[in-house]
Each structure stands twice: as C-alpha cells, then as structure tokens.
Protein backbone atom coordinates (compact mmCIF):
# COMPACT_ATOMS: atom_id res chain seq x y z
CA UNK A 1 -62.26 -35.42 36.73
CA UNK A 2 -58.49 -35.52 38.36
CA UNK A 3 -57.99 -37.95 41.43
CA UNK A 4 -56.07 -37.02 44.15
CA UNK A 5 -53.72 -38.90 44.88
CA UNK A 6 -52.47 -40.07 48.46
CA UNK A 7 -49.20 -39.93 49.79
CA UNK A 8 -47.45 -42.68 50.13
CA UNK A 9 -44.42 -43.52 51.88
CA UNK A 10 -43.10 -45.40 49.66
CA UNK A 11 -43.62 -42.49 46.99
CA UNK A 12 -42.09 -40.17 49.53
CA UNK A 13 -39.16 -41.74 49.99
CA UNK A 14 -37.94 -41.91 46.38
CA UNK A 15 -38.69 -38.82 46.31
CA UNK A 16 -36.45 -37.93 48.89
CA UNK A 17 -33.79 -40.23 47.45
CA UNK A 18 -34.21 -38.70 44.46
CA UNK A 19 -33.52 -34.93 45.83
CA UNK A 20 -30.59 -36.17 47.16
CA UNK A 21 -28.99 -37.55 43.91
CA UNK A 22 -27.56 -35.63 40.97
CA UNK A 23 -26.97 -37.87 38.60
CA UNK A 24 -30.08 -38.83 37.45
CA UNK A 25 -30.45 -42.62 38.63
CA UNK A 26 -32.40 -45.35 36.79
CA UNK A 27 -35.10 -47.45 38.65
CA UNK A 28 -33.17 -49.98 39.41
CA UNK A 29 -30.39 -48.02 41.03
CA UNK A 30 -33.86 -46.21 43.10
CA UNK A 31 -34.65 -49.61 44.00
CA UNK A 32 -31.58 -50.82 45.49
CA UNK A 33 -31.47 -47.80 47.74
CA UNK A 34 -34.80 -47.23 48.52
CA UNK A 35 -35.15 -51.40 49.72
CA UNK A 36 -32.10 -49.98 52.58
CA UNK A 37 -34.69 -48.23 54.16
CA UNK A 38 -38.06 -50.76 53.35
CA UNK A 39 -36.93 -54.12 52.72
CA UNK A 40 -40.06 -55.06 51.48
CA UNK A 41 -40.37 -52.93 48.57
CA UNK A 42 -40.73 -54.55 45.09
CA UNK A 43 -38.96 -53.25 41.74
CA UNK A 44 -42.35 -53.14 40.08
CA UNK A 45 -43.63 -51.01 43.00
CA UNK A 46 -40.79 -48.42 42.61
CA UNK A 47 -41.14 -48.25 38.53
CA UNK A 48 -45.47 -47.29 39.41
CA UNK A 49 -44.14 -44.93 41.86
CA UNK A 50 -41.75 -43.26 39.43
CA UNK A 51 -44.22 -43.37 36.95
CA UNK A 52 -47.03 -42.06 39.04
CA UNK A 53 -44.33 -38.90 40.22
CA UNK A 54 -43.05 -38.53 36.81
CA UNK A 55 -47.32 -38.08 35.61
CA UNK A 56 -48.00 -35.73 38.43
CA UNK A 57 -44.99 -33.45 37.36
CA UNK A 58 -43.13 -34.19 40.72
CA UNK A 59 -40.29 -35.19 38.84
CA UNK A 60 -38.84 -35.75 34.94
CA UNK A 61 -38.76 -39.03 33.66
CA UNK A 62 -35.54 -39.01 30.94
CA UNK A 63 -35.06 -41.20 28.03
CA UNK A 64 -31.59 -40.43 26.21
CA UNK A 65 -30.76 -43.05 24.26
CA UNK A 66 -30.47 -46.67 24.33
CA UNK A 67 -30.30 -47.16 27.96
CA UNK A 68 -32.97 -47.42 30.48
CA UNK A 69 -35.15 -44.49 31.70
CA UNK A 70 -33.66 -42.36 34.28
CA UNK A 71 -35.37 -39.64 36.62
CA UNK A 72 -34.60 -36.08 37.51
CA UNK A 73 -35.94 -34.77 41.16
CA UNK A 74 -36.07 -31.56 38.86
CA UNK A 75 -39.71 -31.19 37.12
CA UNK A 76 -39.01 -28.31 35.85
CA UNK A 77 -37.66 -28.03 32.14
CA UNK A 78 -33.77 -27.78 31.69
CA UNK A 79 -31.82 -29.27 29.44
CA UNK A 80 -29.32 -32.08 29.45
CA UNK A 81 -25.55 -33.20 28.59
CA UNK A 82 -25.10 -37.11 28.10
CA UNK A 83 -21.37 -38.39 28.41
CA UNK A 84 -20.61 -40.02 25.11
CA UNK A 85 -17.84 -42.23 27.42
CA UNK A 86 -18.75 -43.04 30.34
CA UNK A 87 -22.97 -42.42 29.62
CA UNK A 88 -23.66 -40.63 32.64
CA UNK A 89 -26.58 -37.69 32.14
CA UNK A 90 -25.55 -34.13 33.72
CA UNK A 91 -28.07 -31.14 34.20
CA UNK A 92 -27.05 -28.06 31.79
CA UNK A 93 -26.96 -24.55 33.48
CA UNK A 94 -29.39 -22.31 32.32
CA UNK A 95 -32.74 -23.63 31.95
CA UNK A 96 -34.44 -22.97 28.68
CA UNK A 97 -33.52 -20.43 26.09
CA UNK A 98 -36.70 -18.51 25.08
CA UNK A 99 -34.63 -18.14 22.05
CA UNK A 100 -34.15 -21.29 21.01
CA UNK A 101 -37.97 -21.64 21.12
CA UNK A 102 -38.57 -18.29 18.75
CA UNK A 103 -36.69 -19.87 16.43
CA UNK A 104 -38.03 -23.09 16.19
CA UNK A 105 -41.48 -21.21 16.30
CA UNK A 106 -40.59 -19.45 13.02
CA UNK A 107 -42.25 -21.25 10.02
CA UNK A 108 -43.84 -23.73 12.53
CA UNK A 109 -47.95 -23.13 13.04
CA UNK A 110 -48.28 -24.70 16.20
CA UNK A 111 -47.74 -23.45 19.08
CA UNK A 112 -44.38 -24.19 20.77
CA UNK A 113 -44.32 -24.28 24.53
CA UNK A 114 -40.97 -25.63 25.62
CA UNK A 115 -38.25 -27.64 24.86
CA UNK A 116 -35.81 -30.44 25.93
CA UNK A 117 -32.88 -30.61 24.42
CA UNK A 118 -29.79 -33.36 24.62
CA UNK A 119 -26.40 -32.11 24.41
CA UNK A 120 -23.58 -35.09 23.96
CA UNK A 121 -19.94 -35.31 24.44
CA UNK A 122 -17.21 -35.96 26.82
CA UNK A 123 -17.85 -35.11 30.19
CA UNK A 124 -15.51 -33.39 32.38
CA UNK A 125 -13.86 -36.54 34.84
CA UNK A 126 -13.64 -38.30 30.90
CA UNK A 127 -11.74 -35.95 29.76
CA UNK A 128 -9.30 -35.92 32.39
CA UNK A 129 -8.95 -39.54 32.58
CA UNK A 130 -8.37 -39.35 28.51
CA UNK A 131 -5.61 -36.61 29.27
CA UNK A 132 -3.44 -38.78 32.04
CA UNK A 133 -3.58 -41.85 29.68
C-alpha cells in the first residue's frame, strides 16, 4: 500500500531552491538558504525532506566520493562529471547512452535498466586558473 504524501512547504521550498541551483548543493548548503526564507527550519528537517524527495523520485540524491551527499533537482537519469580540483559535480550533456547499457547487458543475465555513470577530471574554470598560473 503507497501513502500519499502531503505537501509541505517546507518540502516545496527546497524544491524550489533546488530548481534554481546547478551545482548540485549538499544539505547543508540547502539549509543555510532555505532558513533565509523560514528561520525556523532545522538541519535534520531539511536532510528528511531531501530524503523523502529523493524516495519519491522528485529529485536525485548523489554520492560521488568521499564528500557528503549532494542533490540534483533533475530525477531523471543523466550522468555526471566531478572536478578532480576544485570537487564541484557538473551535469553531462546527453542523458544516457542506450549503448552503453547493450554493452554492459552482453554476458550479464539480469536485466539492465539504466545507468549512472561518474566522469572525473578538471573542470573547465580549473583549467583556466591552471593555465594563467
């Protein structure tokens, strides 16, 4: 049996800070923004919200490495560039490749439905600071 869940607008608003963010912020950087706008807001609350979104497919929840979680206002699967330098976390053009999934379905019985992959490296504004030093 699935609950419904109510809106909140608490949830609502991260959610809106979230659409309005790129870079794929952590909870605590959600937090700090979010408490702009209700004061009253608790870290704990934000992570359950987060959590709760992230469940209902509202949004991706991103682990990449040693650093904390950070979430993506885009549910939908895409993949991912990660900044060797500097660490930030960059959407990749593109979406999936249903070719990379053919592949990795060859030899494999299971079914494969999609995938999520990590690409690292040196980021763009990196590599220009690295090029005037």
């Amino acid at each position: 049996m699935s609950t419904v869940r109510k809106r909140s607008k608490q949830r609502d608003s991260i959610q809106r800070f979230l659409r309005t963010r790129k870079d794929h912020p952590t909870a605590e950087v959600v937090y700090q923004n979010i408490k702009e706008e209700i004061p009253n807001i608790s870290l704990g609350t934000v992570y359950r919200n987060l959590g709760l979104l992230s469940e209902m497919g509202e949004i991706q929840k991103i682990s990449a490495g040693d650093g904390p979680d950070r979430f993506d206002p885009i549910a939908s699967p895409h993949d991912h560039f990660v900044c060797k330098a500097c660490g930030c976390l960059m959407d990749m053009e593109g979406g999936q490749s249903p070719k990379a999934i053919r592949e990795a379905q060859k030899g494999f019985e299971g079914k494969i439905e999609e995938h999520r992959t990590f690409f690292y490296g040196i980021c763009p504004s990196c590599l220009k600071e690295e090029a005037s030093a």
